[in-house]
PDB file of N, CA and C in Angstrom:
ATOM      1  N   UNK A   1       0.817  -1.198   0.000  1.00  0.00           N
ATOM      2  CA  UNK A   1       0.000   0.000   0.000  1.00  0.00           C
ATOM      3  C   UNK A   1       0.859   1.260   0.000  1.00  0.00           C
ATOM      4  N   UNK A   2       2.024   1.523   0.458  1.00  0.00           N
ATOM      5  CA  UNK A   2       2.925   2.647   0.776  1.00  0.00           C
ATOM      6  C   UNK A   2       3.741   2.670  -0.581  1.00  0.00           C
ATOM      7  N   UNK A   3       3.405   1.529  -1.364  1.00  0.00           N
ATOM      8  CA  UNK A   3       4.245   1.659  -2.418  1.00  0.00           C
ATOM      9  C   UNK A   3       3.547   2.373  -3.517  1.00  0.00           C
ATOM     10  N   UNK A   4       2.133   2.146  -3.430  1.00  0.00           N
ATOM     11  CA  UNK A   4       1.259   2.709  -4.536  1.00  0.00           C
ATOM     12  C   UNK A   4       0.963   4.000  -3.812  1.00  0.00           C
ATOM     13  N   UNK A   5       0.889   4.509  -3.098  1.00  0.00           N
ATOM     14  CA  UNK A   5       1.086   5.886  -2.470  1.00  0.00           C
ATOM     15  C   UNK A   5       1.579   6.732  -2.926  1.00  0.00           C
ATOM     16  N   UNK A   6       3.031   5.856  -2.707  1.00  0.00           N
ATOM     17  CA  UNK A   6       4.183   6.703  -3.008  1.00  0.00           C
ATOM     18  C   UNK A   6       4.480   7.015  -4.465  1.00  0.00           C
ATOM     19  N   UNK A   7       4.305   6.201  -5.165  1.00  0.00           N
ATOM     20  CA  UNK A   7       3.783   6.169  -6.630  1.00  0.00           C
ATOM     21  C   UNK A   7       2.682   7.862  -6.992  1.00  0.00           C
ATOM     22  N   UNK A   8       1.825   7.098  -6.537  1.00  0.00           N
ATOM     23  CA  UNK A   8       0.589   8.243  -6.438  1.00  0.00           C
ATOM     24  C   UNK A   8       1.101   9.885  -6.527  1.00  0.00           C
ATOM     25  N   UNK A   9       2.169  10.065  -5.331  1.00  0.00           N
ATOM     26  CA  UNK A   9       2.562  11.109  -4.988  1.00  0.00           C
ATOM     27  C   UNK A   9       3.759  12.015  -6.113  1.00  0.00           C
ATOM     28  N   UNK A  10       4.171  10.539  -6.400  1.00  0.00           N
ATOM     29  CA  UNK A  10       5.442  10.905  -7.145  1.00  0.00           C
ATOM     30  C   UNK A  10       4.967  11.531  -8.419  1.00  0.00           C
ATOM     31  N   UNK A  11       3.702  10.798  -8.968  1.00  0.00           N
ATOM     32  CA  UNK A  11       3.265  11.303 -10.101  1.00  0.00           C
ATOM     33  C   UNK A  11       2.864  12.171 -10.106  1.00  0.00           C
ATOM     34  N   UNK A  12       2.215  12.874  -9.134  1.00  0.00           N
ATOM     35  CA  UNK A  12       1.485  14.182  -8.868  1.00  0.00           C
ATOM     36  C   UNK A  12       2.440  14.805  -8.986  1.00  0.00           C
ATOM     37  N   UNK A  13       3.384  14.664  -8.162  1.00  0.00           N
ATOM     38  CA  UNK A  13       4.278  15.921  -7.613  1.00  0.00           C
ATOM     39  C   UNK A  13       5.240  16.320  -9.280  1.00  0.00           C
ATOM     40  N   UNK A  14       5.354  15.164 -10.195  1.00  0.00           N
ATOM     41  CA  UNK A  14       5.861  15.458 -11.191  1.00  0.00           C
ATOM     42  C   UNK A  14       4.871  16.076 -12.223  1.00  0.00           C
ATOM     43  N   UNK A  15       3.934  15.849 -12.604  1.00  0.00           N
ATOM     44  CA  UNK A  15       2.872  16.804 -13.486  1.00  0.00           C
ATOM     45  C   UNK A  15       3.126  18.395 -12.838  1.00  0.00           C
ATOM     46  N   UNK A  16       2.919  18.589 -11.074  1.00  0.00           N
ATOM     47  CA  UNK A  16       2.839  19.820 -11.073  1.00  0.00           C
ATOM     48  C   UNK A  16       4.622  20.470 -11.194  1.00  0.00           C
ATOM     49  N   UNK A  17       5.347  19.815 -11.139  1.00  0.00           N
ATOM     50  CA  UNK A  17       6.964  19.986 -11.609  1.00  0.00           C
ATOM     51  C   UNK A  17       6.873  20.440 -13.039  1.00  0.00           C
ATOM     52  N   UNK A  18       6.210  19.675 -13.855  1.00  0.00           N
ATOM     53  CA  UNK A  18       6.237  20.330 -15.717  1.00  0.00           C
ATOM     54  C   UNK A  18       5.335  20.915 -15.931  1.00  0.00           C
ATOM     55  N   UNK A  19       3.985  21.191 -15.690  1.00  0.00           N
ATOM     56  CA  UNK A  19       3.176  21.874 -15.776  1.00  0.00           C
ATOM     57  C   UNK A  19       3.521  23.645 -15.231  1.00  0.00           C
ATOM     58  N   UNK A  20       4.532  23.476 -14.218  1.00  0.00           N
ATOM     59  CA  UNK A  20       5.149  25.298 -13.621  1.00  0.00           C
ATOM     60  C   UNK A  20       3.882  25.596 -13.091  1.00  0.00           C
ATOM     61  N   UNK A  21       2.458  25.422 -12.442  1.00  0.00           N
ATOM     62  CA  UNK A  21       1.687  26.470 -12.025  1.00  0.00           C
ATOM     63  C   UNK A  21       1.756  26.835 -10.903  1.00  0.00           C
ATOM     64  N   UNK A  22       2.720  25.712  -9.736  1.00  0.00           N
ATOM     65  CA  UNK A  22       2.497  26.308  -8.572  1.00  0.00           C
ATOM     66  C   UNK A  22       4.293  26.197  -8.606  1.00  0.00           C
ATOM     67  N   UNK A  23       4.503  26.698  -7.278  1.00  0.00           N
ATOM     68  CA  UNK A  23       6.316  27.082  -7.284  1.00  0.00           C
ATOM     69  C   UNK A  23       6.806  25.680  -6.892  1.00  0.00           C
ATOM     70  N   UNK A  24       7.691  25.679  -7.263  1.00  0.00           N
ATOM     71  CA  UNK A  24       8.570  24.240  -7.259  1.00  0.00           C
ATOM     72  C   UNK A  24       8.834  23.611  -5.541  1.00  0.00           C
ATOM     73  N   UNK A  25       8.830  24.687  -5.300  1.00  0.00           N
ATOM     74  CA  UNK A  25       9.373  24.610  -3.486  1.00  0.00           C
ATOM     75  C   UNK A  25       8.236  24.037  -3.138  1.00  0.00           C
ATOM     76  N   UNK A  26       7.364  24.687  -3.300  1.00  0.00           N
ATOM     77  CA  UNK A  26       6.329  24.471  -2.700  1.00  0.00           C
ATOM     78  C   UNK A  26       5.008  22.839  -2.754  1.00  0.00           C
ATOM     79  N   UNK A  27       6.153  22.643  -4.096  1.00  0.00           N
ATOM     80  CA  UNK A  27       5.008  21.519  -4.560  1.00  0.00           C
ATOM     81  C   UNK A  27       6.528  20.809  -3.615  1.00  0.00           C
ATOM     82  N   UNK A  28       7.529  20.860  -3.503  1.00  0.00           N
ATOM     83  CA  UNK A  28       8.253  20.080  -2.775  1.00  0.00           C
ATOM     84  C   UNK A  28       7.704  19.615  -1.382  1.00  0.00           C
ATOM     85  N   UNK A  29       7.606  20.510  -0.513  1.00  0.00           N
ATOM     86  CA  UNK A  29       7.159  20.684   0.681  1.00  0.00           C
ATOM     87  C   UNK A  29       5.630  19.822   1.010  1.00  0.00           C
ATOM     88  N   UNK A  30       4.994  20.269  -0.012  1.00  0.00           N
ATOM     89  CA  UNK A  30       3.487  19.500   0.027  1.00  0.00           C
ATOM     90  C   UNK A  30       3.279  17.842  -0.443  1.00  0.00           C
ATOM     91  N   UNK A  31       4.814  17.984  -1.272  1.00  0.00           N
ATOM     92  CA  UNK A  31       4.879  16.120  -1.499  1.00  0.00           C
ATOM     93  C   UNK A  31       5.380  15.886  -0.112  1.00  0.00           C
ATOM     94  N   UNK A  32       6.104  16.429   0.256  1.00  0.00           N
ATOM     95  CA  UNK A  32       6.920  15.942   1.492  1.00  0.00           C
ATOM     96  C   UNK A  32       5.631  15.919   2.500  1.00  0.00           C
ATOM     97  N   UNK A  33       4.932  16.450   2.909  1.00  0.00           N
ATOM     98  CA  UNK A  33       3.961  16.717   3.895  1.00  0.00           C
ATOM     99  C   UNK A  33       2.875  15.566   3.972  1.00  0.00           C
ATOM    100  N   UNK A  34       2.327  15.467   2.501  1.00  0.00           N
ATOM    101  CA  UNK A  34       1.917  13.991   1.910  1.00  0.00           C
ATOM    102  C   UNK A  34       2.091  12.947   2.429  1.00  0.00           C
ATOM    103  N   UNK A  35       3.997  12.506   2.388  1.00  0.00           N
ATOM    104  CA  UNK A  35       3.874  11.209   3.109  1.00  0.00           C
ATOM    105  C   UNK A  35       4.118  10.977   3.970  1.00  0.00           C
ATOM    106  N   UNK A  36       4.427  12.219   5.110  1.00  0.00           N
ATOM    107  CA  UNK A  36       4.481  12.088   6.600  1.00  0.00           C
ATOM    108  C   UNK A  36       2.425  11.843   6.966  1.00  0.00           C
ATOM    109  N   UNK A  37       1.608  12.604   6.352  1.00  0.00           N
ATOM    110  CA  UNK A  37       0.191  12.141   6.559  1.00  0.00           C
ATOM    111  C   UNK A  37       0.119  10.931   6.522  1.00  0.00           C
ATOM    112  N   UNK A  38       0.635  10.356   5.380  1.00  0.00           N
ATOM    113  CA  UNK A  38      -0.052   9.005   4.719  1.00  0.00           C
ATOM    114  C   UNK A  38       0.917   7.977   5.384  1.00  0.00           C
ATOM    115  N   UNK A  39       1.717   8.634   6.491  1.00  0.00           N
ATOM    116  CA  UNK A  39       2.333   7.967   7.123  1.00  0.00           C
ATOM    117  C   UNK A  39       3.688   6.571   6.371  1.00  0.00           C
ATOM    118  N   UNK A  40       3.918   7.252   5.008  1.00  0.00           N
ATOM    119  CA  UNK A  40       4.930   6.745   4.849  1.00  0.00           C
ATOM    120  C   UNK A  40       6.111   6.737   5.106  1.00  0.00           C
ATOM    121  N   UNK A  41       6.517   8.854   5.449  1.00  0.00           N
ATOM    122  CA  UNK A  41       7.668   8.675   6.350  1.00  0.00           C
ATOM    123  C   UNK A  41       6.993   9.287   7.828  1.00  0.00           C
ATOM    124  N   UNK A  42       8.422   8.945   8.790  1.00  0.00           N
ATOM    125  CA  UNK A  42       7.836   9.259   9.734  1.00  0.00           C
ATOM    126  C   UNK A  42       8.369  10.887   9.782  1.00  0.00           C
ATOM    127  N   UNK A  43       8.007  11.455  10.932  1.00  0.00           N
ATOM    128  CA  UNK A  43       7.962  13.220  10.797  1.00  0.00           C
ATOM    129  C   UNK A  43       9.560  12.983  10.864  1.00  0.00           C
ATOM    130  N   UNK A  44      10.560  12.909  11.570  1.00  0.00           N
ATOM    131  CA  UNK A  44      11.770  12.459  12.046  1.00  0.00           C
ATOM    132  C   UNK A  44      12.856  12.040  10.058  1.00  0.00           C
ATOM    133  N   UNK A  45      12.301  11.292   9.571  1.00  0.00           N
ATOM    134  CA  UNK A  45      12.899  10.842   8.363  1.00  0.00           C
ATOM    135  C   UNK A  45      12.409  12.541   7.513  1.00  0.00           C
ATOM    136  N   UNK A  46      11.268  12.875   7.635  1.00  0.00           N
ATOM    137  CA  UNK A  46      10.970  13.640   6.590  1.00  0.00           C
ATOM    138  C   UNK A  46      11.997  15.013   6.715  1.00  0.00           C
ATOM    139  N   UNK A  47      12.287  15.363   8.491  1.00  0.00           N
ATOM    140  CA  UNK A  47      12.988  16.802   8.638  1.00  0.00           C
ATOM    141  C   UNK A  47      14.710  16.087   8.607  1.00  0.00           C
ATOM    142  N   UNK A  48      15.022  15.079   8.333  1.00  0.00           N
ATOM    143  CA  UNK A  48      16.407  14.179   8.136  1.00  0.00           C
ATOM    144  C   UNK A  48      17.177  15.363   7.181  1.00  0.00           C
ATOM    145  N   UNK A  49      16.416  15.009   6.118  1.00  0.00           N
ATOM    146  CA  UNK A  49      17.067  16.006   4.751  1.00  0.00           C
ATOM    147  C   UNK A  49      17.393  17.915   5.100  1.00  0.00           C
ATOM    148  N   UNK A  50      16.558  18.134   5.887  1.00  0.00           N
ATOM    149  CA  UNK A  50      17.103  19.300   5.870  1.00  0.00           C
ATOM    150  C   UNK A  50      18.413  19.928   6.477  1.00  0.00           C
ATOM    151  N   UNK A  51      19.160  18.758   7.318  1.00  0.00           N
ATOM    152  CA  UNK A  51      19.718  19.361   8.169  1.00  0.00           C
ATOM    153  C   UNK A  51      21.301  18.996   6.652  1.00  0.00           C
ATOM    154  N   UNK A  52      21.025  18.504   5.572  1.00  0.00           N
ATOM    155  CA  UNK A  52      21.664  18.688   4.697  1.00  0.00           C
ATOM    156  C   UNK A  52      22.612  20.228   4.008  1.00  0.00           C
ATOM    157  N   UNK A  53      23.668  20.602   3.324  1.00  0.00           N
ATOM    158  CA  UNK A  53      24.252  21.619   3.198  1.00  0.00           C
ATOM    159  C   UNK A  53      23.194  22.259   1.956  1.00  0.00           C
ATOM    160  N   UNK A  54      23.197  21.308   0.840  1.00  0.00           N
ATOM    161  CA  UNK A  54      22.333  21.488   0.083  1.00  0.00           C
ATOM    162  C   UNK A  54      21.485  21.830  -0.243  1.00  0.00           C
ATOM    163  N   UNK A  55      20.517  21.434   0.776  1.00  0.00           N
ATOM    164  CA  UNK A  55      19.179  22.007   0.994  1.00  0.00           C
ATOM    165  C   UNK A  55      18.741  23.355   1.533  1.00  0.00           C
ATOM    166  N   UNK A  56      19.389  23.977   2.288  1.00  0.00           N
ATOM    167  CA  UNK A  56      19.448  25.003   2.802  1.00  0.00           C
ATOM    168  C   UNK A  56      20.039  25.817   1.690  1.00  0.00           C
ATOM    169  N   UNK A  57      21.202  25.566   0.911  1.00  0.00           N
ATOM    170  CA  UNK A  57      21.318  26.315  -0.323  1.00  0.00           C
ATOM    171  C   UNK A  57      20.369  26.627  -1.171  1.00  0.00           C
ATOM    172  N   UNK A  58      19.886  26.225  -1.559  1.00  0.00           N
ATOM    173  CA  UNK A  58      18.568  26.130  -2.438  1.00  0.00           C
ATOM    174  C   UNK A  58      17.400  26.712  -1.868  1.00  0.00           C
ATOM    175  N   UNK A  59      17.595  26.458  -0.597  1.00  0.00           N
ATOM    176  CA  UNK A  59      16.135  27.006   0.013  1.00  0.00           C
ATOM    177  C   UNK A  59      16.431  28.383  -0.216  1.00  0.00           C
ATOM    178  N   UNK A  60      18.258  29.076   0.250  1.00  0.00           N
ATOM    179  CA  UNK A  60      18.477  30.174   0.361  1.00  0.00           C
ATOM    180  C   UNK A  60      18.333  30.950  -1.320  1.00  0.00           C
ATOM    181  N   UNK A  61      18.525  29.975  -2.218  1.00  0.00           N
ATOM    182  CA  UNK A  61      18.775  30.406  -3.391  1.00  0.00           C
ATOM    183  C   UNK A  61      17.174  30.821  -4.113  1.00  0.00           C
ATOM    184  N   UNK A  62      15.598  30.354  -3.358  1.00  0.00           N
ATOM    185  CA  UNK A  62      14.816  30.943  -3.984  1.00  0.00           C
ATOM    186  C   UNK A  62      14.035  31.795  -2.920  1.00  0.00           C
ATOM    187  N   UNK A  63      14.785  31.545  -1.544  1.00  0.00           N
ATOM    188  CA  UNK A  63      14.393  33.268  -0.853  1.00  0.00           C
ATOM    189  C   UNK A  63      14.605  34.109  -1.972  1.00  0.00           C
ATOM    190  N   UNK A  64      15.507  34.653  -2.602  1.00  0.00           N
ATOM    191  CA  UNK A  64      16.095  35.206  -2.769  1.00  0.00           C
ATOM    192  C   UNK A  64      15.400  36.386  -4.179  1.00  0.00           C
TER     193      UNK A  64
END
């Protein structure tokens, strides 16, 4: 079941990725939010990634 979910999500989150209508970040954040609901990750795995160098670059790069 977490696999077709995740599926589910992935596809979404990629239509609204090529389609451009909502901001990229944002459709990031709301996939991410997705599978902490649907309880695929747990809250703990989902905030993992941020403490990344990367990510915070990028985040800083569309404050901007």
């Amino acid at each position: 079941m977490q696999l077709t979910i995740t599926f589910i999500i992935l596809g979404i989150t990629i239509l609204l990725f090529i389609t451009n209508r909502v901001r990229a970040d944002l459709v990031a954040l709301l996939s991410l939010l997705t599978l902490v609901v649907f309880k695929v990750l747990t809250p703990s795995e989902a905030l993992a990634g941020f403490s990344n160098s990367v990510v915070i670059m990028i985040a800083k790069h569309y404050s901007l």
